[in-house]
Protein backbone atom coordinates (compact mmCIF):
# COMPACT_ATOMS: atom_id res chain seq x y z
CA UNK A 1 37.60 25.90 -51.22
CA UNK A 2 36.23 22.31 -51.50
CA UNK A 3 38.77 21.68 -48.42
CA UNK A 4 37.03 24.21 -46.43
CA UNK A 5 32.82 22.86 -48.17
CA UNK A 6 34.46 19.45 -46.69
CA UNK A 7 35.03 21.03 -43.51
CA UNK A 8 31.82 22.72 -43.04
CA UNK A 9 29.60 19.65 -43.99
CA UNK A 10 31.63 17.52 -42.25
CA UNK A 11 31.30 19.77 -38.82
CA UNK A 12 27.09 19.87 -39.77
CA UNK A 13 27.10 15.75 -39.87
CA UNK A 14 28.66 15.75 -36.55
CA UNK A 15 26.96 18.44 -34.71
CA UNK A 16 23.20 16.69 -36.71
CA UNK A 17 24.78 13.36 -34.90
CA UNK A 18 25.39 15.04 -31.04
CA UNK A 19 21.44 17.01 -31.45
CA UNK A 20 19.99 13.82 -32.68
CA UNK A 21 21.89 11.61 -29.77
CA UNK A 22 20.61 14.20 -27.24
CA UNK A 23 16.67 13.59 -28.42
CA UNK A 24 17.07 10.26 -28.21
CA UNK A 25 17.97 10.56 -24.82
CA UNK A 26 15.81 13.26 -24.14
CA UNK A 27 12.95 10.70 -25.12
CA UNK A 28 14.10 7.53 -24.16
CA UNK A 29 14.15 9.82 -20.74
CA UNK A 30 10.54 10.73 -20.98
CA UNK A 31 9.42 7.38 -21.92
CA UNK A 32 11.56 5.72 -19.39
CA UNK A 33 9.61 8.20 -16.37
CA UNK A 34 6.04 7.68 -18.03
CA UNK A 35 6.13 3.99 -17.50
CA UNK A 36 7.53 4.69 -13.90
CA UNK A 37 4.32 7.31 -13.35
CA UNK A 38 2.14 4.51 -14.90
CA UNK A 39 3.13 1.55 -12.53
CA UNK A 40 1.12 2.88 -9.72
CA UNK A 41 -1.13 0.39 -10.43
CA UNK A 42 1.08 -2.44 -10.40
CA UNK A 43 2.72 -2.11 -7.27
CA UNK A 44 -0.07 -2.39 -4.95
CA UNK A 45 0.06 -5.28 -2.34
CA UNK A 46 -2.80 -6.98 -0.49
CA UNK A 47 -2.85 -8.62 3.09
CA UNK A 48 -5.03 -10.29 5.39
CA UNK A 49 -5.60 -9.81 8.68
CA UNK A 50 -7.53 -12.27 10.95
CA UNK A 51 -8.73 -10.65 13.84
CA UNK A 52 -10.77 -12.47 17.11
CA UNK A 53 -13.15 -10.42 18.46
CA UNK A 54 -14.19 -11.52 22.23
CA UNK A 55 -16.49 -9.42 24.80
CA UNK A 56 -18.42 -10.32 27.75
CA UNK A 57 -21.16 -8.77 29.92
CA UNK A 58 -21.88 -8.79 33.25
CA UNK A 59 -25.32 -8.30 35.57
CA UNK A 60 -25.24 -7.00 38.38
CA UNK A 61 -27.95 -6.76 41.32
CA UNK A 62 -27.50 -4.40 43.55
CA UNK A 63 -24.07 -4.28 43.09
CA UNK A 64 -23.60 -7.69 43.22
CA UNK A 65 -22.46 -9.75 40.00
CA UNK A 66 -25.50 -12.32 38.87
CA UNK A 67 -24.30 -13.75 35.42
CA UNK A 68 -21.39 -13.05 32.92
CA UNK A 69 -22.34 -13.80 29.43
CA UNK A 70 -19.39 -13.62 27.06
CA UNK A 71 -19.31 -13.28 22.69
CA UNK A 72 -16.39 -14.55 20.62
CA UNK A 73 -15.88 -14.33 16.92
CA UNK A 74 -13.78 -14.00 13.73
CA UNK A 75 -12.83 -11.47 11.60
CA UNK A 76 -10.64 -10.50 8.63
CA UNK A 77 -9.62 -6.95 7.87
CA UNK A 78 -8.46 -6.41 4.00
CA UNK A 79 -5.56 -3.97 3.20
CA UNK A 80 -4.36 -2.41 0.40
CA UNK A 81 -0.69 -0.79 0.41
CA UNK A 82 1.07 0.98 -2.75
CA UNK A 83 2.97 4.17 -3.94
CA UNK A 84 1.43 7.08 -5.93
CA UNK A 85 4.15 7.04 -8.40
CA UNK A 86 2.94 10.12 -10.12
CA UNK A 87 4.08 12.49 -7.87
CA UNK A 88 7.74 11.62 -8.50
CA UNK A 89 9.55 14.68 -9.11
CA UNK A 90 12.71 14.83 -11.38
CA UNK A 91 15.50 15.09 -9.02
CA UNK A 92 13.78 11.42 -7.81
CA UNK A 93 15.05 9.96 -11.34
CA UNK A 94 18.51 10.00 -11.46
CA UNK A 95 19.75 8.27 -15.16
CA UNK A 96 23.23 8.26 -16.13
CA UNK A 97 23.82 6.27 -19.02
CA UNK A 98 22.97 2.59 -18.18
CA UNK A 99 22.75 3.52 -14.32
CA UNK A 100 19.52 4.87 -12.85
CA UNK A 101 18.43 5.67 -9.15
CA UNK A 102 15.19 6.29 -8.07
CA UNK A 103 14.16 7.58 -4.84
CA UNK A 104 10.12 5.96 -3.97
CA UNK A 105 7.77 7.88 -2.08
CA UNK A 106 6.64 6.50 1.35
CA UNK A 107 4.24 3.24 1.16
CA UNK A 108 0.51 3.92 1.71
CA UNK A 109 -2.15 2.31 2.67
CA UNK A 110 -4.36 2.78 0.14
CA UNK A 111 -7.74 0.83 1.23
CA UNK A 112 -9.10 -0.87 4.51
CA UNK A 113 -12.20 -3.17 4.78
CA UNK A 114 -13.28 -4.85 7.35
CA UNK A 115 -16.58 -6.65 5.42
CA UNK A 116 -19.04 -8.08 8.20
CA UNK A 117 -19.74 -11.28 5.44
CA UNK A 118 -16.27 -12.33 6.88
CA UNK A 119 -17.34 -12.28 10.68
CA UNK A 120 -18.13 -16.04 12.13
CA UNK A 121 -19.44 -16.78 15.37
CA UNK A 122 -17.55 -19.21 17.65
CA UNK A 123 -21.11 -20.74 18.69
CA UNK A 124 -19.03 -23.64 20.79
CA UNK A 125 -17.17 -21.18 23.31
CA UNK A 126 -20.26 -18.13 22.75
CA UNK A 127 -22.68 -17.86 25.51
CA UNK A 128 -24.04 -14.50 24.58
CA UNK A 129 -27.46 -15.55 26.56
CA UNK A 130 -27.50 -16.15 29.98
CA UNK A 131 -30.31 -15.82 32.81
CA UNK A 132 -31.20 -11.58 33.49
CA UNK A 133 -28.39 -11.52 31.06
CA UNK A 134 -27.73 -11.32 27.51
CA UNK A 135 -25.03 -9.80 24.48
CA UNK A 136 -27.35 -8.12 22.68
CA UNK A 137 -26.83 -7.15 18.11
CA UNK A 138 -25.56 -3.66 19.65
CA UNK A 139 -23.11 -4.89 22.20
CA UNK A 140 -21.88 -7.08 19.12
CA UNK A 141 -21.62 -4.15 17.22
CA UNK A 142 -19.36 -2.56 20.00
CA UNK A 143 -16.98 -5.04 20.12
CA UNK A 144 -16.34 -5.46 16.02
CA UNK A 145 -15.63 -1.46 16.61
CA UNK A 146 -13.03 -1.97 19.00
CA UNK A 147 -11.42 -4.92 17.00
CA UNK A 148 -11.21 -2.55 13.89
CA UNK A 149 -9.55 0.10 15.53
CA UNK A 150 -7.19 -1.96 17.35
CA UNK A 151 -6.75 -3.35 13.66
CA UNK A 152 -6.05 0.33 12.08
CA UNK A 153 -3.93 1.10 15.32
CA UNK A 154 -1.71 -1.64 14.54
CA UNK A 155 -0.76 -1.43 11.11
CA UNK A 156 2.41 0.28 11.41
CA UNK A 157 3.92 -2.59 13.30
CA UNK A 158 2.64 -5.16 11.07
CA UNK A 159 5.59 -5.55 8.64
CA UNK A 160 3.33 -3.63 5.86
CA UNK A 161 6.11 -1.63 5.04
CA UNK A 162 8.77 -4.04 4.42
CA UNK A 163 6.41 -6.46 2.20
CA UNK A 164 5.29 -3.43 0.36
CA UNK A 165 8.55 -1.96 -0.27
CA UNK A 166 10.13 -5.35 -1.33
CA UNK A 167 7.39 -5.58 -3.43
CA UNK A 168 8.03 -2.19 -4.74
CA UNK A 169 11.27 -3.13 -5.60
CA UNK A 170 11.05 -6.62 -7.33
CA UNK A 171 8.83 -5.27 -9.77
CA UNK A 172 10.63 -1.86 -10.46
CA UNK A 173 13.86 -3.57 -10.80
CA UNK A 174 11.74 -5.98 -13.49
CA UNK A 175 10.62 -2.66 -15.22
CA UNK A 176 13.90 -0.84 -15.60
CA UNK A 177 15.88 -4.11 -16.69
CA UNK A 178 13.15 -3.84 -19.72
CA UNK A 179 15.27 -0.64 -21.22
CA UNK A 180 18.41 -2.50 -20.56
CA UNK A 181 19.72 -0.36 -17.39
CA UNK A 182 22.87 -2.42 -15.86
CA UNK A 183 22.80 -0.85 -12.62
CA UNK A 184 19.54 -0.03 -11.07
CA UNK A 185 19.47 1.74 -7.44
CA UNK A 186 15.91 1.75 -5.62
CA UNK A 187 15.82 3.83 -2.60
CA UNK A 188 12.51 4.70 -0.40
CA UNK A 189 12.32 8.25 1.18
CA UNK A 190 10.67 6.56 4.24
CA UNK A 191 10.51 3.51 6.41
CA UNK A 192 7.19 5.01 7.72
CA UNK A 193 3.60 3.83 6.54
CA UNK A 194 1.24 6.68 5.93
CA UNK A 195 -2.68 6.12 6.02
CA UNK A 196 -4.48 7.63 3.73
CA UNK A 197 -7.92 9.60 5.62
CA UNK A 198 -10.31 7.26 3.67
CA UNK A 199 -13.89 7.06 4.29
CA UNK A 200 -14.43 3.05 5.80
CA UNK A 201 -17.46 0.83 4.97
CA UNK A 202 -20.03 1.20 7.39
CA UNK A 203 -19.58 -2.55 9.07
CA UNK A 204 -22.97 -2.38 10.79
CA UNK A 205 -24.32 -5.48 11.39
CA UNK A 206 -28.02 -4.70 10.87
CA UNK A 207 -29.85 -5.97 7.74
């Protein structure tokens, strides 16, 4: 009989041991994918982009060219990239023991500015006033439009998503090595780079 008590407790110590090991993983799990969800913050990169903005104007007299006055200038477009890490869904967290794999949603860019404090007029090659002719604040105007969108129409071939994603990885491989993972895998689910619809600044150059 005290064979069989020995038995029985012995069995309840074991099977307390397995349920307890299985919580701990359970949490170490859940705190393991919160601090993942919470890095969205952290893995945001920044780049600059210096733009040149040039136009010119012509005036014509009956058809017949009189004076060509021209504008040049510089800009600098600001950029945000990053990941919205809380949408990660559970099959994108693989953990086995000390190995984990994560699979990263695409890279976004997250802001764009294109602040008009930054724009500086070349006044050495300028010449936006010339006889009957002249590059007037709304013609400027014009051609800082065209430079932004020929910014924002370039940024998928700008390396963004490479920086970004080796970014990405630097500091989620920093993060994991924290809870003492020996083999960390990061995969991204895309090489593209999707742009947010964000509302821009209005980059009028009025007062």
């Amino acid at each position: 009989m005290d064979s069989l008590k020995k038995r029985l407790l012995y069995i309840t110590v074991i099977v307390t041991i397995i349920l307890s090991a299985t919580a701990c993983k359970k949490d170490d799990r859940g705190l393991v994918i919160g601090k993942i969800q919470r890095a969205s913050d952290l893995v945001v990169t920044e780049f600059v982009v210096d733009k040149v903005v040039f136009g010119r104007k012509e005036k014509n007299i009956l058809f017949v060219p009189v004076n060509e006055a021209s504008f040049l200038a510089y800009s600098r477009a600001k950029i945000k990239t990053g990941l919205n890490l809380e949408r990660l869904k559970e099959e994108d967290i693989i953990i086995d023991g000390n190995k984990i794999t994560l699979h990263l949603p695409t890279i976004e860019v997250i802001n764009f500015s294109y602040p008009p404090e930054d724009f500086v007029e070349d006044s050495l090659v300028s010449n936006p006033k010339r006889f009957l002719n002249s590059i007037n604040l709304e013609d400027q105007e014009t051609y800082f439009r065209l430079a932004e969108m020929d910014i924002r129409d370039q940024l998928p071939y700008m390396g963004l998503v490479e920086t970004s994603q080796n970014h990405a990885r630097k500091l989620m491989f920093t993060l994991l090595k924290s809870f003492a993972f020996d083999e960390i895998f990061i995969h991204f689910k895309s090489d593209s780079l999707k742009i947010r619809q964000i509302k821009l600044p209005d980059n009028s150059l009025n007062p």
